[in-house]
N, C-alpha and C. Protein backbone atom coordinates (compact mmCIF):
# COMPACT_ATOMS: atom_id res chain seq x y z
N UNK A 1 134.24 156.15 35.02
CA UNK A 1 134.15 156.38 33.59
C UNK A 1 132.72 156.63 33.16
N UNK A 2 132.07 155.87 33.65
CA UNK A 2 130.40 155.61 32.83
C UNK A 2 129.93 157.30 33.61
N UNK A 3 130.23 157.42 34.94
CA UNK A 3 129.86 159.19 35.30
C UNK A 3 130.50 160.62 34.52
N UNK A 4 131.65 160.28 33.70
CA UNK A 4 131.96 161.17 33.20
C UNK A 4 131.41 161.04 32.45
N UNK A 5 131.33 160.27 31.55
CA UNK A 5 130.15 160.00 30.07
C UNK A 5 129.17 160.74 30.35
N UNK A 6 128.34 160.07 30.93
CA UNK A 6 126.71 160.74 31.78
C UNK A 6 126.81 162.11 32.04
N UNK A 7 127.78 162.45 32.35
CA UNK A 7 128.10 164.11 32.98
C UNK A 7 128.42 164.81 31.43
N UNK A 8 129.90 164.63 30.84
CA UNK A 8 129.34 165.02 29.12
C UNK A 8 128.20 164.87 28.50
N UNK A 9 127.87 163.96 28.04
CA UNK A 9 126.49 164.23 27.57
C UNK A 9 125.58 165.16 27.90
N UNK A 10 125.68 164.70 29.11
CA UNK A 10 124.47 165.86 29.49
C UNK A 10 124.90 167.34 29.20
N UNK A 11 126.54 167.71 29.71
CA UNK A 11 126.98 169.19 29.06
C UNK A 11 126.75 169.21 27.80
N UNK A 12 126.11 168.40 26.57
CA UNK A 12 126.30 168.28 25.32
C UNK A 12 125.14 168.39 24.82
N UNK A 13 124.05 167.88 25.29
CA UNK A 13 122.72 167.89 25.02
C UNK A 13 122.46 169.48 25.34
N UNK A 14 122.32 169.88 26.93
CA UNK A 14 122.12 170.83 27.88
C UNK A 14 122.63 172.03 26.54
N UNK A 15 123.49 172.17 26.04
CA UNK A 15 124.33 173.28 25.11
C UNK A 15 124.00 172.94 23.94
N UNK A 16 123.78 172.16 23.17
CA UNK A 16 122.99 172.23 21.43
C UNK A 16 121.72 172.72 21.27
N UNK A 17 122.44 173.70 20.26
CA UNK A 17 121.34 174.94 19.65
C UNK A 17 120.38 174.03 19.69
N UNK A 18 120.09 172.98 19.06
CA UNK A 18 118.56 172.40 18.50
C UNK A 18 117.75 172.13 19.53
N UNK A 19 118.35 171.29 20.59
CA UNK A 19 117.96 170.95 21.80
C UNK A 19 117.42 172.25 22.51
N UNK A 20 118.29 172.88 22.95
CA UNK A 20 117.96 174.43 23.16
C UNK A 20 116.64 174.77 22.90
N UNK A 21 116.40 175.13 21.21
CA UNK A 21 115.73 175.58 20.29
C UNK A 21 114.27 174.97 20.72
N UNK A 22 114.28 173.55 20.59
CA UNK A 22 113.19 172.84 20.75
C UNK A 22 112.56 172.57 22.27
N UNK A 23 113.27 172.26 23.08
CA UNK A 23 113.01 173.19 24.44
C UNK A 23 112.19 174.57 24.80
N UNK A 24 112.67 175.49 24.28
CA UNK A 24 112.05 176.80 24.45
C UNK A 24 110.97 176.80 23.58
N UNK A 25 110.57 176.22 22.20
CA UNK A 25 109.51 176.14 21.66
C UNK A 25 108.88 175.20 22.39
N UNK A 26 108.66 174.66 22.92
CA UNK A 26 107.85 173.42 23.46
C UNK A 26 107.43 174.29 25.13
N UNK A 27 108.51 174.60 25.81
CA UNK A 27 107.88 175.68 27.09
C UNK A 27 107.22 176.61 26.41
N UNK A 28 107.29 177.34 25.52
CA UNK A 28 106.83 178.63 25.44
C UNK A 28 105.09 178.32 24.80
N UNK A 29 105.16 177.05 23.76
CA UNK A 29 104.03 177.03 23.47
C UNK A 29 102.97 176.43 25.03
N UNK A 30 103.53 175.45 25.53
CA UNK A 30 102.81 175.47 26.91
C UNK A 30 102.62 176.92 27.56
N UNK A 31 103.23 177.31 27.67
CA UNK A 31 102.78 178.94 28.52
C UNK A 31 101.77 179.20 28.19
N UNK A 32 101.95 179.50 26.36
CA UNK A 32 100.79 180.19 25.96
C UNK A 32 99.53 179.51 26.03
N UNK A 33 99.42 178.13 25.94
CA UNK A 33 98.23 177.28 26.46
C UNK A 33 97.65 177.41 27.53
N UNK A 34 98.28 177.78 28.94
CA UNK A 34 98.12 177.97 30.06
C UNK A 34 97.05 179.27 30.09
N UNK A 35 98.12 180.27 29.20
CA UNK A 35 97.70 181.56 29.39
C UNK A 35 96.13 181.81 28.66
N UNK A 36 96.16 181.29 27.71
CA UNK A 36 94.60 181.26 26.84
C UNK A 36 94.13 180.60 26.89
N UNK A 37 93.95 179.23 28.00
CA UNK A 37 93.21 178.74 28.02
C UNK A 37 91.54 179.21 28.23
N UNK A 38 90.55 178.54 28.03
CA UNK A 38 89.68 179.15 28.83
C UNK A 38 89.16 179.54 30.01
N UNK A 39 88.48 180.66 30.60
CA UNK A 39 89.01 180.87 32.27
C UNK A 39 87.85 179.65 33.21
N UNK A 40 87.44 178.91 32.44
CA UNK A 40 86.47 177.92 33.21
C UNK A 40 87.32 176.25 32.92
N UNK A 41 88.60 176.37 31.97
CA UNK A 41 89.70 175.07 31.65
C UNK A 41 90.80 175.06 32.90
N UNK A 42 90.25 174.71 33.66
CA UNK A 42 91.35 175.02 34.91
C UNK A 42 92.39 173.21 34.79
N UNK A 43 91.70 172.70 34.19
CA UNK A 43 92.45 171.09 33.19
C UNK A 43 93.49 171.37 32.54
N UNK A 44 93.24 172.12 31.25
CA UNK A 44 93.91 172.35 30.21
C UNK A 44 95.02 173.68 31.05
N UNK A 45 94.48 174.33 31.45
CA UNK A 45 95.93 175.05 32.31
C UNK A 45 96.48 174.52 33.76
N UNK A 46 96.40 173.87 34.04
CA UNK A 46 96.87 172.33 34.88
C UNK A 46 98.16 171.80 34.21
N UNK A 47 97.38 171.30 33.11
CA UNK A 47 97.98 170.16 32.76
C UNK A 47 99.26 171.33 31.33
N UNK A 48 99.03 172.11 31.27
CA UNK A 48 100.00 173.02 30.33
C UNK A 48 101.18 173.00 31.53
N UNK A 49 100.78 173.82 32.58
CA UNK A 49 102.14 174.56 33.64
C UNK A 49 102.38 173.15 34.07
N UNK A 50 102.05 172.01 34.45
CA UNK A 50 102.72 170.76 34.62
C UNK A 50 103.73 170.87 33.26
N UNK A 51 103.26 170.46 32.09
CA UNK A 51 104.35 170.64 31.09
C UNK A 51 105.40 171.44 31.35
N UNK A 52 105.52 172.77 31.51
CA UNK A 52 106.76 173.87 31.78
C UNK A 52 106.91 173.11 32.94
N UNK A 53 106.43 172.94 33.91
CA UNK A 53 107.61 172.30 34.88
C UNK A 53 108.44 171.36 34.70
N UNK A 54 107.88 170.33 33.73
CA UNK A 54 108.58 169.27 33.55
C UNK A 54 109.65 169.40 32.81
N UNK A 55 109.59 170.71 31.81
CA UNK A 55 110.31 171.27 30.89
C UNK A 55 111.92 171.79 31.56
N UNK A 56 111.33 172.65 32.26
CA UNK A 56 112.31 173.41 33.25
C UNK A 56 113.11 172.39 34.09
N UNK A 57 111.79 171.57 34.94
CA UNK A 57 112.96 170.25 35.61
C UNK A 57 114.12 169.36 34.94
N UNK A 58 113.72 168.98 33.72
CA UNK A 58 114.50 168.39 32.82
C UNK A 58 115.66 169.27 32.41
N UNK A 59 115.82 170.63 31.87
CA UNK A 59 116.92 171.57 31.98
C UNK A 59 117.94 171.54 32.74
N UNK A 60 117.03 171.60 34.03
CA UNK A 60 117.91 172.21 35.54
C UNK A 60 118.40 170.36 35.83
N UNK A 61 117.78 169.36 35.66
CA UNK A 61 118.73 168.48 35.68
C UNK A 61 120.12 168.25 34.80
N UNK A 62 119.96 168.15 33.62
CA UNK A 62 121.12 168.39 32.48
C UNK A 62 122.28 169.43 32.75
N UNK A 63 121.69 170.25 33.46
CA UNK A 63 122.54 171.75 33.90
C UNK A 63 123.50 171.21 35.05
N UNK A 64 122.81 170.06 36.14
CA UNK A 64 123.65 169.72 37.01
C UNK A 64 124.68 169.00 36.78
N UNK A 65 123.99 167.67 36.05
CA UNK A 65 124.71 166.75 35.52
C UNK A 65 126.11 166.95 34.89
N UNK A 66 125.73 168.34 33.93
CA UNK A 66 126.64 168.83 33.26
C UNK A 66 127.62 169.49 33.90
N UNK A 67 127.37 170.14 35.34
CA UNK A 67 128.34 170.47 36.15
C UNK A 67 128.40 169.97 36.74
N UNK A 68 128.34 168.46 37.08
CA UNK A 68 129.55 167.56 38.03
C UNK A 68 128.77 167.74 39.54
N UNK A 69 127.94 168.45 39.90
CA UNK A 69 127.55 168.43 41.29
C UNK A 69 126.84 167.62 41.67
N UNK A 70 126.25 166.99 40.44
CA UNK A 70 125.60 165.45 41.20
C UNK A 70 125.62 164.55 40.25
N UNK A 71 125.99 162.82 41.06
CA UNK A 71 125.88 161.88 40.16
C UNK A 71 125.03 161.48 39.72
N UNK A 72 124.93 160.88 38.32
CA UNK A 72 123.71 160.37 37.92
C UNK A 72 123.00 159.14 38.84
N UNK A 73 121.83 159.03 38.59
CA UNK A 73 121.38 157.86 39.18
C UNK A 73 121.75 156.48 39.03
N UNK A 74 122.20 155.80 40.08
CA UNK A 74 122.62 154.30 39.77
C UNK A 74 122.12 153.44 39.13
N UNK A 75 120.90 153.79 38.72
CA UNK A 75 120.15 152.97 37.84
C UNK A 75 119.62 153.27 36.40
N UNK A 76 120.33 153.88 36.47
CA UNK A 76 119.99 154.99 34.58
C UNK A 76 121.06 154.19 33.67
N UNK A 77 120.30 154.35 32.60
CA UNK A 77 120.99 153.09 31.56
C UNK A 77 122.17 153.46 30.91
N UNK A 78 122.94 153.01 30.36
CA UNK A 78 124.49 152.73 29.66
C UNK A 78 123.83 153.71 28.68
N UNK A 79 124.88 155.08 28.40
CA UNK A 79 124.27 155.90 27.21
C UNK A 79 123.66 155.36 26.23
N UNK A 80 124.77 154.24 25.86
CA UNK A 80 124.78 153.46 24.41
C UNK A 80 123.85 152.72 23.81
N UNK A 81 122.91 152.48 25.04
CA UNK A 81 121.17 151.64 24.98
C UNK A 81 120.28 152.17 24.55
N UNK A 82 120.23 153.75 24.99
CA UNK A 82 119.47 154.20 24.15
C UNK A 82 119.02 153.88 22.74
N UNK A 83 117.32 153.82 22.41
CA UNK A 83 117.21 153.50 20.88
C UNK A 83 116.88 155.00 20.32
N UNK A 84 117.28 155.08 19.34
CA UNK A 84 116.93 156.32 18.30
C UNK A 84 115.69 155.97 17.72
């Protein structure tokens, strides 16, 4: 039960426009940080494309979750704990 939960959600999050929305604004403004940084900020474009990865990793997890091909981790908390 608690894996199907975990597995919805995540199809639920993974698919809302806002989530979506705020996702791609948040990668895209990292890109562009990366991209203009200054060409002697090899920090500040470091630490931007770390962001998009983390961005993208977080996606492509939700994406799995959401299709059932892998279980969540045994140690990840009861949805319901989450605080808002």
């Amino acid at each position: 039960m608690q894996e199907e939960l975990i597995n919805g959600e995540a199809e639920r999050l993974s698919g809302h426009p806002v989530i979506r929305h705020i996702f791609d604004e948040m990668e895209q403004d990292a890109m562009e940080r990366a991209i203009y940084a200054r060409p002697s900020d090899d920090e500040a474009r470091r630490s931007a494309m770390n962001e998009v990865r983390a961005i993208r990793a977080l996606r492509q997890k939700l994406k799995i979750l959401a299709s059932g091909l892998e279980s969540p981790a045994k140690k990840m908390p009861e949805v319901g704990s989450f605080v808002a």
